[in-house]
C-alpha atoms as a PDB file:
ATOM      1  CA  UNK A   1     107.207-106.801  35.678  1.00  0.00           C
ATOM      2  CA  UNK A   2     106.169-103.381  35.625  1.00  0.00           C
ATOM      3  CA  UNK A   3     107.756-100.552  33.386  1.00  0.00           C
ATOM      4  CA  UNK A   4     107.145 -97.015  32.899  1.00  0.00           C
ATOM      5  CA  UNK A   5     107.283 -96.072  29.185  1.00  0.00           C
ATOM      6  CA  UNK A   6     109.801 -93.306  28.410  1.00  0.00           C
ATOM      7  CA  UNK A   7     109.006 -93.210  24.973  1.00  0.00           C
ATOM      8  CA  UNK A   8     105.377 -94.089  22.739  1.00  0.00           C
ATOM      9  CA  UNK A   9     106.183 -98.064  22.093  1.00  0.00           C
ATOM     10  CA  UNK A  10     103.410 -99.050  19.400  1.00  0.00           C
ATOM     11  CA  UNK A  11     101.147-101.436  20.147  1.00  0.00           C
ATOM     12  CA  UNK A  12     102.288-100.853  24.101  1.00  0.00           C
ATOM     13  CA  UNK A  13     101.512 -97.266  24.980  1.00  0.00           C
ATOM     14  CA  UNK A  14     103.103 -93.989  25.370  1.00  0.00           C
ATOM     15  CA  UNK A  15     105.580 -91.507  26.980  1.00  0.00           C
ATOM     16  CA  UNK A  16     104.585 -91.692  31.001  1.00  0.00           C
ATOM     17  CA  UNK A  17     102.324 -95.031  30.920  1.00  0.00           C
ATOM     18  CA  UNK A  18     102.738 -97.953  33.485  1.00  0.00           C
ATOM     19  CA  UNK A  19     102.391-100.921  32.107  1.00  0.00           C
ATOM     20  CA  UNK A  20     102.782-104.362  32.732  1.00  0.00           C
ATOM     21  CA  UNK A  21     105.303-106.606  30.845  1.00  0.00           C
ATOM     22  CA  UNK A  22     106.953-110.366  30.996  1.00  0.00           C
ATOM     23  CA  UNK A  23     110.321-109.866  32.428  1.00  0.00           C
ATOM     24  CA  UNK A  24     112.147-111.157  29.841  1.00  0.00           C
ATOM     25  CA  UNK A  25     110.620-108.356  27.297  1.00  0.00           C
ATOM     26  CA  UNK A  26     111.932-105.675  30.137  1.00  0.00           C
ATOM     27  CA  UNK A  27     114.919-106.874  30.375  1.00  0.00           C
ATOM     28  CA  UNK A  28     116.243-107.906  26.743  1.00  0.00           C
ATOM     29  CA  UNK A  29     114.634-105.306  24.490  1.00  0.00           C
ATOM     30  CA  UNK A  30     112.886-102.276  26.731  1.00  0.00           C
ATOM     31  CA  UNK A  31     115.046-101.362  29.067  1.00  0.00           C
ATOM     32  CA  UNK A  32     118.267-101.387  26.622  1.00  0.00           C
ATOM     33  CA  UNK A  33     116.738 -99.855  23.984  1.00  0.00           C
ATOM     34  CA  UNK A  34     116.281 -97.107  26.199  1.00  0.00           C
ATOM     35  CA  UNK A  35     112.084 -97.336  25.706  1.00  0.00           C
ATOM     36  CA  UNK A  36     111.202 -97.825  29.551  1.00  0.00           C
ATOM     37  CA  UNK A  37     112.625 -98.015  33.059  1.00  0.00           C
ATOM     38  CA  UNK A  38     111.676-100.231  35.927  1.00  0.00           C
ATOM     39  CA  UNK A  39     108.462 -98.817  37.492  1.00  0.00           C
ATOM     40  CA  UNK A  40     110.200 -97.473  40.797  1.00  0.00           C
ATOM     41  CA  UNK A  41     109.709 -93.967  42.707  1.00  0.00           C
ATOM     42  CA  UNK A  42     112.131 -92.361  41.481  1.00  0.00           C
ATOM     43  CA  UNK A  43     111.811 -93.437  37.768  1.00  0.00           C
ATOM     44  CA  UNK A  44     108.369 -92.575  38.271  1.00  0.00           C
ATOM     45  CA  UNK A  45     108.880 -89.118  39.298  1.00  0.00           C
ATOM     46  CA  UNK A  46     112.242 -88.406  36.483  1.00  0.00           C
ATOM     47  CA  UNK A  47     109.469 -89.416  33.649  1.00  0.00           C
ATOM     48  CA  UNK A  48     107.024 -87.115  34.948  1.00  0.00           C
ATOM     49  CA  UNK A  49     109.326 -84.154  34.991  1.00  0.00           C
ATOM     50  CA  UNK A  50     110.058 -84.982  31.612  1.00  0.00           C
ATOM     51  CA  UNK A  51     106.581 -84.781  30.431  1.00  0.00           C
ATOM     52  CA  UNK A  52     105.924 -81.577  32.481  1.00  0.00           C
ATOM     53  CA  UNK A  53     109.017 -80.099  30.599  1.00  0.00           C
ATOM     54  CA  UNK A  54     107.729 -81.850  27.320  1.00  0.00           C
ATOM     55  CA  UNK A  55     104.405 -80.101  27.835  1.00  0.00           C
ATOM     56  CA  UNK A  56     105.616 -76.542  28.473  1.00  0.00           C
ATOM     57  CA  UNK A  57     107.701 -77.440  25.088  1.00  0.00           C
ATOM     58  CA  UNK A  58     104.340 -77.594  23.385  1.00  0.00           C
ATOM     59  CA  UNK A  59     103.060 -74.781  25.084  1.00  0.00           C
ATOM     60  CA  UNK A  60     105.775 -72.317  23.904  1.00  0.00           C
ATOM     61  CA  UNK A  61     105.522 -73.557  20.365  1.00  0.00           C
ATOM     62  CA  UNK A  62     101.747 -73.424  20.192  1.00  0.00           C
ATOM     63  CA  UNK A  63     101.782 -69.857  21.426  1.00  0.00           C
ATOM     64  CA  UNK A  64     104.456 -69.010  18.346  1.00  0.00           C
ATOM     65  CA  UNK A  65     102.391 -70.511  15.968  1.00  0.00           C
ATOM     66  CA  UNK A  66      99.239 -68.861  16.861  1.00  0.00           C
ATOM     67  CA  UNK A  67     101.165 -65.291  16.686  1.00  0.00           C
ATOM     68  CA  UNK A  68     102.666 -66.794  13.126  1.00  0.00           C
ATOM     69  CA  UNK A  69      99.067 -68.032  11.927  1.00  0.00           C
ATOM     70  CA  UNK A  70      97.472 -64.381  12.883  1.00  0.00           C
ATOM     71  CA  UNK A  71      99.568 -62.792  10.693  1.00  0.00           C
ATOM     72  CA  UNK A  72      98.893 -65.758   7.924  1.00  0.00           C
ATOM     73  CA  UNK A  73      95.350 -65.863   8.161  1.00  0.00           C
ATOM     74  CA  UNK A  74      93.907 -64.493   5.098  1.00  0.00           C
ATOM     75  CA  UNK A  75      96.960 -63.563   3.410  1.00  0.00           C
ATOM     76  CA  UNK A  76      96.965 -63.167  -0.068  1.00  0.00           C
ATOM     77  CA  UNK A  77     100.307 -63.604  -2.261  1.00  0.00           C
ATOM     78  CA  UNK A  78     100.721 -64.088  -6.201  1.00  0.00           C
ATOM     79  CA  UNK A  79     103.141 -66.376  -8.358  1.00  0.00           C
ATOM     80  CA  UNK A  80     104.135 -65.788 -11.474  1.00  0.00           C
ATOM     81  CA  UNK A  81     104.685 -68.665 -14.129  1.00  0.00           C
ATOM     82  CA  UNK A  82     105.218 -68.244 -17.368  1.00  0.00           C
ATOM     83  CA  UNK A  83     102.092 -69.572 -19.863  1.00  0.00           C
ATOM     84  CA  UNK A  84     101.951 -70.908 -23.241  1.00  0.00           C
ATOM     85  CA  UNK A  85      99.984 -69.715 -26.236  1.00  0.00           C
ATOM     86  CA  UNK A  86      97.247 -71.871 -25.372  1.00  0.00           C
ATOM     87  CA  UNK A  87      96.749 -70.277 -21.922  1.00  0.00           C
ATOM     88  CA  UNK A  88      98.253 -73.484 -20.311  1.00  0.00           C
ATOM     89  CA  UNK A  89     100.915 -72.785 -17.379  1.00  0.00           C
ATOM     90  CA  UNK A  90     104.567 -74.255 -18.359  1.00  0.00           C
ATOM     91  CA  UNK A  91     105.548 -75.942 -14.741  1.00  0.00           C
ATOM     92  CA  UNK A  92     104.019 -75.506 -11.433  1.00  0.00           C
ATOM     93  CA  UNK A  93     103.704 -74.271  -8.361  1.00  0.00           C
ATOM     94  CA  UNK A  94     105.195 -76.296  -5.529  1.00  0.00           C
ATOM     95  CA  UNK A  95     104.978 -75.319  -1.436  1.00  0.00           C
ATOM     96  CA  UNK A  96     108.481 -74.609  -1.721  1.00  0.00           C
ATOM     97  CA  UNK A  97     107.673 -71.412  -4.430  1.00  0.00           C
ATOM     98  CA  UNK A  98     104.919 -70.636  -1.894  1.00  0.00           C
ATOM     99  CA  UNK A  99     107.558 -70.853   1.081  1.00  0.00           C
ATOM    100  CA  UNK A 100     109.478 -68.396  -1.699  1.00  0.00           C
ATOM    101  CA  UNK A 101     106.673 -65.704  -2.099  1.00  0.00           C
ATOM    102  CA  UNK A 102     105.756 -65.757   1.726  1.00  0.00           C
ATOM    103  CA  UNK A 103     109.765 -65.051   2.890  1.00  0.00           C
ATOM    104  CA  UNK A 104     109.578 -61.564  -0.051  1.00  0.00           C
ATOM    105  CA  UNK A 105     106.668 -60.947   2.553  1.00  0.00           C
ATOM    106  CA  UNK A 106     109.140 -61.122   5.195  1.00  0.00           C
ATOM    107  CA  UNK A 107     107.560 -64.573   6.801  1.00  0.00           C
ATOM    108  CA  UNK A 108     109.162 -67.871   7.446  1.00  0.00           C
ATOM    109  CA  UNK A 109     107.620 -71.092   7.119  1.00  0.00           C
ATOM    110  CA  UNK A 110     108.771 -74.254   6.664  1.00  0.00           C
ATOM    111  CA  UNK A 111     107.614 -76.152   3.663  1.00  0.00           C
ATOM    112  CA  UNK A 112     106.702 -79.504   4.960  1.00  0.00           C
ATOM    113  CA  UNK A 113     104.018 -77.294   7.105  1.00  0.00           C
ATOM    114  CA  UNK A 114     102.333 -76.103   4.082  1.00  0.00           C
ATOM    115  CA  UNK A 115      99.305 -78.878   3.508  1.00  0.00           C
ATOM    116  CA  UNK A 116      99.610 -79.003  -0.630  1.00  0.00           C
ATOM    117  CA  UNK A 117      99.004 -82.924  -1.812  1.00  0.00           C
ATOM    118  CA  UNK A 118     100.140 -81.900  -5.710  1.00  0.00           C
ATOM    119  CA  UNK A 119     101.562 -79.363  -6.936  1.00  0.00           C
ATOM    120  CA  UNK A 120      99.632 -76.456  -8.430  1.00  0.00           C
ATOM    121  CA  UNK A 121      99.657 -77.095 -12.308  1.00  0.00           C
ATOM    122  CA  UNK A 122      96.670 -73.637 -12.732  1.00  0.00           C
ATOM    123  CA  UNK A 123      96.204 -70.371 -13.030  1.00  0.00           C
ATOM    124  CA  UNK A 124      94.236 -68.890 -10.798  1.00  0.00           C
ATOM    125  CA  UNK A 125      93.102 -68.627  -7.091  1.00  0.00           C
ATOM    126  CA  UNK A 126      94.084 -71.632  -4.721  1.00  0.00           C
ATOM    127  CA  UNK A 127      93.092 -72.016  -1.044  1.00  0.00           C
ATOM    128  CA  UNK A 128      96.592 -73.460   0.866  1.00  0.00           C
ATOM    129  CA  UNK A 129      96.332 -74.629   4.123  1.00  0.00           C
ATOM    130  CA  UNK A 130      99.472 -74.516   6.307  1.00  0.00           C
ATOM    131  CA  UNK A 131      99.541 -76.420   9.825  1.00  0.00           C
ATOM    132  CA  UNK A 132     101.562 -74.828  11.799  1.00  0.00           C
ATOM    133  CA  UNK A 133     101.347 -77.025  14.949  1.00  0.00           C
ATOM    134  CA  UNK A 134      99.470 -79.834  15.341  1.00  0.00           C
ATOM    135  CA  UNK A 135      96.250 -77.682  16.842  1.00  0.00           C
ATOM    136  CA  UNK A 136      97.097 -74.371  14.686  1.00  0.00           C
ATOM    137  CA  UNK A 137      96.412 -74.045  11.012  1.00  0.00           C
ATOM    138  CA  UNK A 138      96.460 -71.095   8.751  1.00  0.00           C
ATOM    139  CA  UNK A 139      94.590 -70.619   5.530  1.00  0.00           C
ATOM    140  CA  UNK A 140      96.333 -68.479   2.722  1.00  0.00           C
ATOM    141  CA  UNK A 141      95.089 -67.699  -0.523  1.00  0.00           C
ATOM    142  CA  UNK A 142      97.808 -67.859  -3.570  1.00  0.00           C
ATOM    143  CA  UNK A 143      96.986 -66.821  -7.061  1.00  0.00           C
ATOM    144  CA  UNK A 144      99.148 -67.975 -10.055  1.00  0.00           C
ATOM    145  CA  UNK A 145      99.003 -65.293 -12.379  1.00  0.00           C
ATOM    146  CA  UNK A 146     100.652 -65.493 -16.009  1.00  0.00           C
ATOM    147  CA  UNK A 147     104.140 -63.524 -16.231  1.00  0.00           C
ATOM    148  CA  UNK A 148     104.785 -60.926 -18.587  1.00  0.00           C
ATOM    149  CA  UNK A 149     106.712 -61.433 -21.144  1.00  0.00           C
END
């Protein structure tokens, strides 16, 4: 029997594909789990506006995030942690205390896009990348700087 995918199935394909399945697997798991529709005309053309309207989706965000990664892009912005006699930082610096610094900077980002595997636990200069959409990255540069006391 032959489906159309209306959403990625692992192992089977993805959103839009035709592809051909034993009926029973149609019947009793992808077509009421809502993953694919028989392959007719007229599911054929209802997936394919959805993917059309999917892809103009992606357009629209891909555009924002290339206006939010211009203004990123070489961006410089300091964090303050306090530091012990022995010049070691107490704490550290986590993406959400970089989401912090960039919204004083009037930016919003959210913090699962910033790309940071630990947390920062030094002072100094760090190079953070944060991926905006899946094609769009921005690099910003965040020192940690002792506070004052």
């Amino acid at each position: 029997m032959k489906v159309i995918l209306v959403k990625d199935v692992e192992g089977w394909g993805t959103l839009g594909d035709i592809i051909e399945v034993k009926p029973g697997f149609a019947r009793n798991y992808l077509i009421p789990k809502g993953l694919a529709f028989p392959a007719t005309e007229n599911y054929i053309r209802h997936v394919q506006e959805i993917i059309r309207q999917k892809n103009r989706k992606l357009e629209k965000e891909k555009e924002k995030a290339l206006e939010l990664a211009q203004k990123l892009d070489g961006l410089e912005i300091e964090i303050k942690r306090p530091v012990g006699p022995t010049g070691k930082m107490y704490g550290s610096v986590s993406s959400a205390d970089i989401v912090e610094a960039l919204k004083e900077k009037g930016i919003e980002v959210d913090k699962k896009k910033i790309m940071l595997r630990n947390p920062i636990r030094d002072l100094g200069a760090h190079n953070i990348t944060i991926r905006l959409h899946p094609e769009v990255s921005a690099k910003i540069k965040v020192h940690v700087i002792p506070e004052e006391e």
